[in-house]
Protein backbone atom coordinates (compact mmCIF):
# COMPACT_ATOMS: atom_id res chain seq x y z
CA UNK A 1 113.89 258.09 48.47
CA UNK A 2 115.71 258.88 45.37
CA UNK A 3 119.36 259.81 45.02
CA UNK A 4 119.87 262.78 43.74
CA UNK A 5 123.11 263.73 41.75
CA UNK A 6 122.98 267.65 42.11
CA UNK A 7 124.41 268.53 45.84
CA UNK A 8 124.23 272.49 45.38
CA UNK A 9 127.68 272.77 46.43
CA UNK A 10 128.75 274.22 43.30
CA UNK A 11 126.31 276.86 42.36
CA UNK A 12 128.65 279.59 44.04
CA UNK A 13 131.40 278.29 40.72
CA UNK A 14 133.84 276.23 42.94
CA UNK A 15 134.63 272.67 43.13
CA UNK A 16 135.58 270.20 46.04
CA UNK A 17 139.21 268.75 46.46
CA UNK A 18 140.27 265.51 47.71
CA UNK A 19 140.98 265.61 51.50
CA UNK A 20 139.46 268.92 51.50
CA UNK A 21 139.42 272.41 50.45
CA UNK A 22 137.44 273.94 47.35
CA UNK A 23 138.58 275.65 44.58
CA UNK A 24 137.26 277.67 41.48
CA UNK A 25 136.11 275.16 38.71
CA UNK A 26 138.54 276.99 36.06
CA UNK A 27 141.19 276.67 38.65
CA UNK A 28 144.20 274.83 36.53
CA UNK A 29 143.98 271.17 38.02
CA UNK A 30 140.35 271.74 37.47
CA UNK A 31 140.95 272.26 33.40
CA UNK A 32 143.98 269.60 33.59
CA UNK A 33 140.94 266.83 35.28
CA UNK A 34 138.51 268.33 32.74
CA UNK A 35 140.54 266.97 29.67
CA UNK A 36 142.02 263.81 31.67
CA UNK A 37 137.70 263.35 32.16
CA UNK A 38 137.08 264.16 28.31
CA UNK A 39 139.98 261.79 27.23
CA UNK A 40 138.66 258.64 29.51
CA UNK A 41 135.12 259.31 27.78
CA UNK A 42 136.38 259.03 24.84
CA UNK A 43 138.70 255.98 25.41
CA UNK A 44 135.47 254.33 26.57
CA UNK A 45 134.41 255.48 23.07
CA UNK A 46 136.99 253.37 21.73
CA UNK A 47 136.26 250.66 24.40
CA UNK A 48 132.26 250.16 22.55
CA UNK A 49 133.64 250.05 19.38
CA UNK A 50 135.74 246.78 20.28
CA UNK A 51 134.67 243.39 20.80
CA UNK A 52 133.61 242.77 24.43
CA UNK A 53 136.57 240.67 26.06
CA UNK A 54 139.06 241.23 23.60
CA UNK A 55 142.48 242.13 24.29
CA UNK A 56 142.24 245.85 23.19
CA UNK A 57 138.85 246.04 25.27
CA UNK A 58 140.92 244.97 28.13
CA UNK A 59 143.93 247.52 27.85
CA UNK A 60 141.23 250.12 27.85
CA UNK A 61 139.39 249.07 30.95
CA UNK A 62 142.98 249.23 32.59
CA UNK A 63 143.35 252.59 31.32
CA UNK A 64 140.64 254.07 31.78
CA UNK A 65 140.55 253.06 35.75
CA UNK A 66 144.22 254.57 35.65
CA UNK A 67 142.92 257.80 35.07
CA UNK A 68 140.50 258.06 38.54
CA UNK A 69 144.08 257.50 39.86
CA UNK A 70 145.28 260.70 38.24
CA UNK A 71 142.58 262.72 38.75
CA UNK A 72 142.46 262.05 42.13
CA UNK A 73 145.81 263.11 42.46
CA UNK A 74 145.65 265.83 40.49
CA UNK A 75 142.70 267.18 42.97
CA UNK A 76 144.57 267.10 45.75
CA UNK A 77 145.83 270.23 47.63
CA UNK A 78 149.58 270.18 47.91
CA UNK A 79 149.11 270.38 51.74
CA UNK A 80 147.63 266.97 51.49
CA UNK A 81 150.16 264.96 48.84
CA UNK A 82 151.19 262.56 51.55
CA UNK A 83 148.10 261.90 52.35
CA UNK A 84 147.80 260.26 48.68
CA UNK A 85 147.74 256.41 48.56
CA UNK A 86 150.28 254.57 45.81
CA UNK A 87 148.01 253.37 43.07
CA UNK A 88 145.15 254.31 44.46
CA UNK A 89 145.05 258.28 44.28
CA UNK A 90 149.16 258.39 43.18
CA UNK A 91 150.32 257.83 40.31
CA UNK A 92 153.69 255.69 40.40
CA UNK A 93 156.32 254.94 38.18
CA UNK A 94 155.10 251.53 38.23
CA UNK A 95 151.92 252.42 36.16
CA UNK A 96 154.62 254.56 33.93
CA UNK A 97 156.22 251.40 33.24
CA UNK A 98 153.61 249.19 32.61
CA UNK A 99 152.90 251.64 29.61
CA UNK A 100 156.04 251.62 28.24
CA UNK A 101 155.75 247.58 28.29
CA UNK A 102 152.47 247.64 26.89
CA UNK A 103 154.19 250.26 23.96
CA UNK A 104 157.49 247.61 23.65
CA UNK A 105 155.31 244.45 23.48
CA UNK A 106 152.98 246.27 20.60
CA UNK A 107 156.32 247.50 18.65
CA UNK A 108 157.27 243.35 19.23
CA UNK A 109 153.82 242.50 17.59
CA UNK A 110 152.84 244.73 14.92
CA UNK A 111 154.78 246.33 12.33
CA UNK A 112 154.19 250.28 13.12
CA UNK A 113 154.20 253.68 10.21
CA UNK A 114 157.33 255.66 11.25
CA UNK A 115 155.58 258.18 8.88
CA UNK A 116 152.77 260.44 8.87
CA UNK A 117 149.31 258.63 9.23
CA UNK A 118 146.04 259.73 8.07
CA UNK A 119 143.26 258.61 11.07
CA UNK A 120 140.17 257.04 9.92
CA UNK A 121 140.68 253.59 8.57
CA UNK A 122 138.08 252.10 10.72
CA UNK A 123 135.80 253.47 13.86
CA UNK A 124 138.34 251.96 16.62
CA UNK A 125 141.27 253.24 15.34
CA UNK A 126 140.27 256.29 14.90
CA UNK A 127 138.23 256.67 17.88
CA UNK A 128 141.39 255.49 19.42
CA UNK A 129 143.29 258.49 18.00
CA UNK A 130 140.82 260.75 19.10
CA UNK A 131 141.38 259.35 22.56
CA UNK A 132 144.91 260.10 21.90
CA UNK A 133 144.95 263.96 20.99
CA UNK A 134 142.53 264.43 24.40
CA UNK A 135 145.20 262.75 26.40
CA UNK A 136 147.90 264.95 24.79
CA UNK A 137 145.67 268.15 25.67
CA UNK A 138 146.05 266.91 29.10
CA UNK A 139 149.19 266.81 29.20
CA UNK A 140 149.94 270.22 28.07
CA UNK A 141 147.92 271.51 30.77
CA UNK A 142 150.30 269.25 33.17
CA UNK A 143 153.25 270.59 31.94
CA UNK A 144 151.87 274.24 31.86
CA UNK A 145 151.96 274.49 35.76
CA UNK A 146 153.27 270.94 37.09
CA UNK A 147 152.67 269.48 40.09
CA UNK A 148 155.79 268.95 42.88
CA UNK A 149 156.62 265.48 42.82
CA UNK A 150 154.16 264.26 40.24
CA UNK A 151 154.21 261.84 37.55
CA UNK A 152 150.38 262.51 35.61
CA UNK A 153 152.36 264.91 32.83
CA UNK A 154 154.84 261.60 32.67
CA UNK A 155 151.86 259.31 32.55
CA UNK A 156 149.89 261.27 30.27
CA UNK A 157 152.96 261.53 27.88
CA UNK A 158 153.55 257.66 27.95
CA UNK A 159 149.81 256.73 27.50
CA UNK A 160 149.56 259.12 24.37
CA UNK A 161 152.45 257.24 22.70
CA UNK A 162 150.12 253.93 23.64
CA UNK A 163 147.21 255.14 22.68
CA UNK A 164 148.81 255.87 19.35
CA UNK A 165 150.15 252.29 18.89
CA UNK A 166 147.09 251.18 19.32
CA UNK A 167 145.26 252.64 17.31
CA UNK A 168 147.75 251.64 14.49
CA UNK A 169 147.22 247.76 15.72
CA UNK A 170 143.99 248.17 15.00
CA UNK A 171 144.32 248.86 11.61
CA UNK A 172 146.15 245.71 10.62
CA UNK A 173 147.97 246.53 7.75
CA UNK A 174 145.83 249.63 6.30
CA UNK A 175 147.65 252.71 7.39
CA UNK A 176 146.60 255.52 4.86
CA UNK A 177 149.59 257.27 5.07
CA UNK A 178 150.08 261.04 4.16
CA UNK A 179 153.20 261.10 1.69
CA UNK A 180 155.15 258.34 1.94
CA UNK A 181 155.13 254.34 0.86
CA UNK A 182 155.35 252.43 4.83
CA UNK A 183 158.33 251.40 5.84
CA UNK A 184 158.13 247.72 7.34
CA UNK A 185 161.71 247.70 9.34
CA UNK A 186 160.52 246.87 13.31
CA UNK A 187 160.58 251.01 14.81
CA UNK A 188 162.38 251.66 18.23
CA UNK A 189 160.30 253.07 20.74
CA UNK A 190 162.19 256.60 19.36
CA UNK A 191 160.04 255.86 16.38
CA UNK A 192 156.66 256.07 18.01
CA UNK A 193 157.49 258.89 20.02
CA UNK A 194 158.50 260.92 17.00
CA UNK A 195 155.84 259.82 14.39
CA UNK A 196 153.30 260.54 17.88
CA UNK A 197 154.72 263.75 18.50
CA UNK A 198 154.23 264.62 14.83
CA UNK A 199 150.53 264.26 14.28
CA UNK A 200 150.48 266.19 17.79
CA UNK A 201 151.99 268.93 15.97
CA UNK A 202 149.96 268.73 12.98
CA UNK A 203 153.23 269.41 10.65
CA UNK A 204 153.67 266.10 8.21
């Protein structure tokens, strides 16, 4: 017999939690998962348009699975938190971290635009950035109504800043950049956040 992928369950407009429980499917964690969904599609966007096996390919697959963590915890009734398993369905501040090291060791290898950046240079990078402005979407949702005890809107946050870095390893030394000539001192981590938070904005 075939599988079938439609259950029913839904037709009435709600949506199943983790553990249990249902709720509307524009219920807030619903449109916070929504995005967090839309931002690993398009990080496996980014994924096709690298070489299979390379490092960047790699980082992505990482990524990518890091986000069924959030979701999962995201979908979880606050009644059932501690039910939530460490790195499984929980984000921890050990996933935090290893995206901060992943944003240090990238600042260490590549010199990085402290300035305004025009996206586009070639289909990874800028597939890359798109992945980036999804995940930021996310996280404005997180913040909007966060969850007790929760690190996805920290998550979110750090993986932004990667996802930004990454998309400016990937094109080398080709940044089309908005006003000014590119610096080439090493940025701090300050750097990335600002120049990240920037094209969030929209206001070179």
């Amino acid at each position: 017999m075939t599988a079938r992928i439609y259950t029913r369950t839904g037709d009435d407009g709600t949506t199943g939690l983790l553990y249990g429980g249902r709720v509307r499917k524009d219920a807030h964690v619903m449109q916070i998962n929504g995005a967090v969904d839309e931002a690993q599609a398009t990080m496996g966007m980014a994924r096709a348009e690298s070489v299979p096996g390379s490092e960047v390919d790699g980082m992505l697959v990482v990524l990518e699975r890091d986000l069924y963590v959030l979701m999962a915890e995201v979908a979880t009734a606050s009644e059932n938190r501690s039910k939530l398993k460490p790195g499984v369905s929980l984000v921890t501040q050990s996933m935090v971290d290893a995206l901060e090291k992943g944003i240090d060791e990238l600042l260490d290898q590549f010199p990085m635009p402290t300035d305004f950046v025009v996206p586009g240079t070639n289909r990874l990078s800028a597939s890359l950035d798109v992945a980036r402005t999804v995940v930021r979407r996310a996280e404005r949702l997180a913040v909007a109504e966060p969850i007790d005890g929760s690190l996805a809107a920290t998550y979110l946050n750090r993986l932004s800043d990667l996802l930004w870095a990454m998309a400016r390893w990937q094109e080398g030394d080709e940044h089309l950049l908005a006003r000014t000539v590119a610096r080439r001192r090493r940025p701090s981590l300050d750097d990335v956040g600002v120049a990240e938070e920037a094209h969030e904005k929209g206001t070179p």
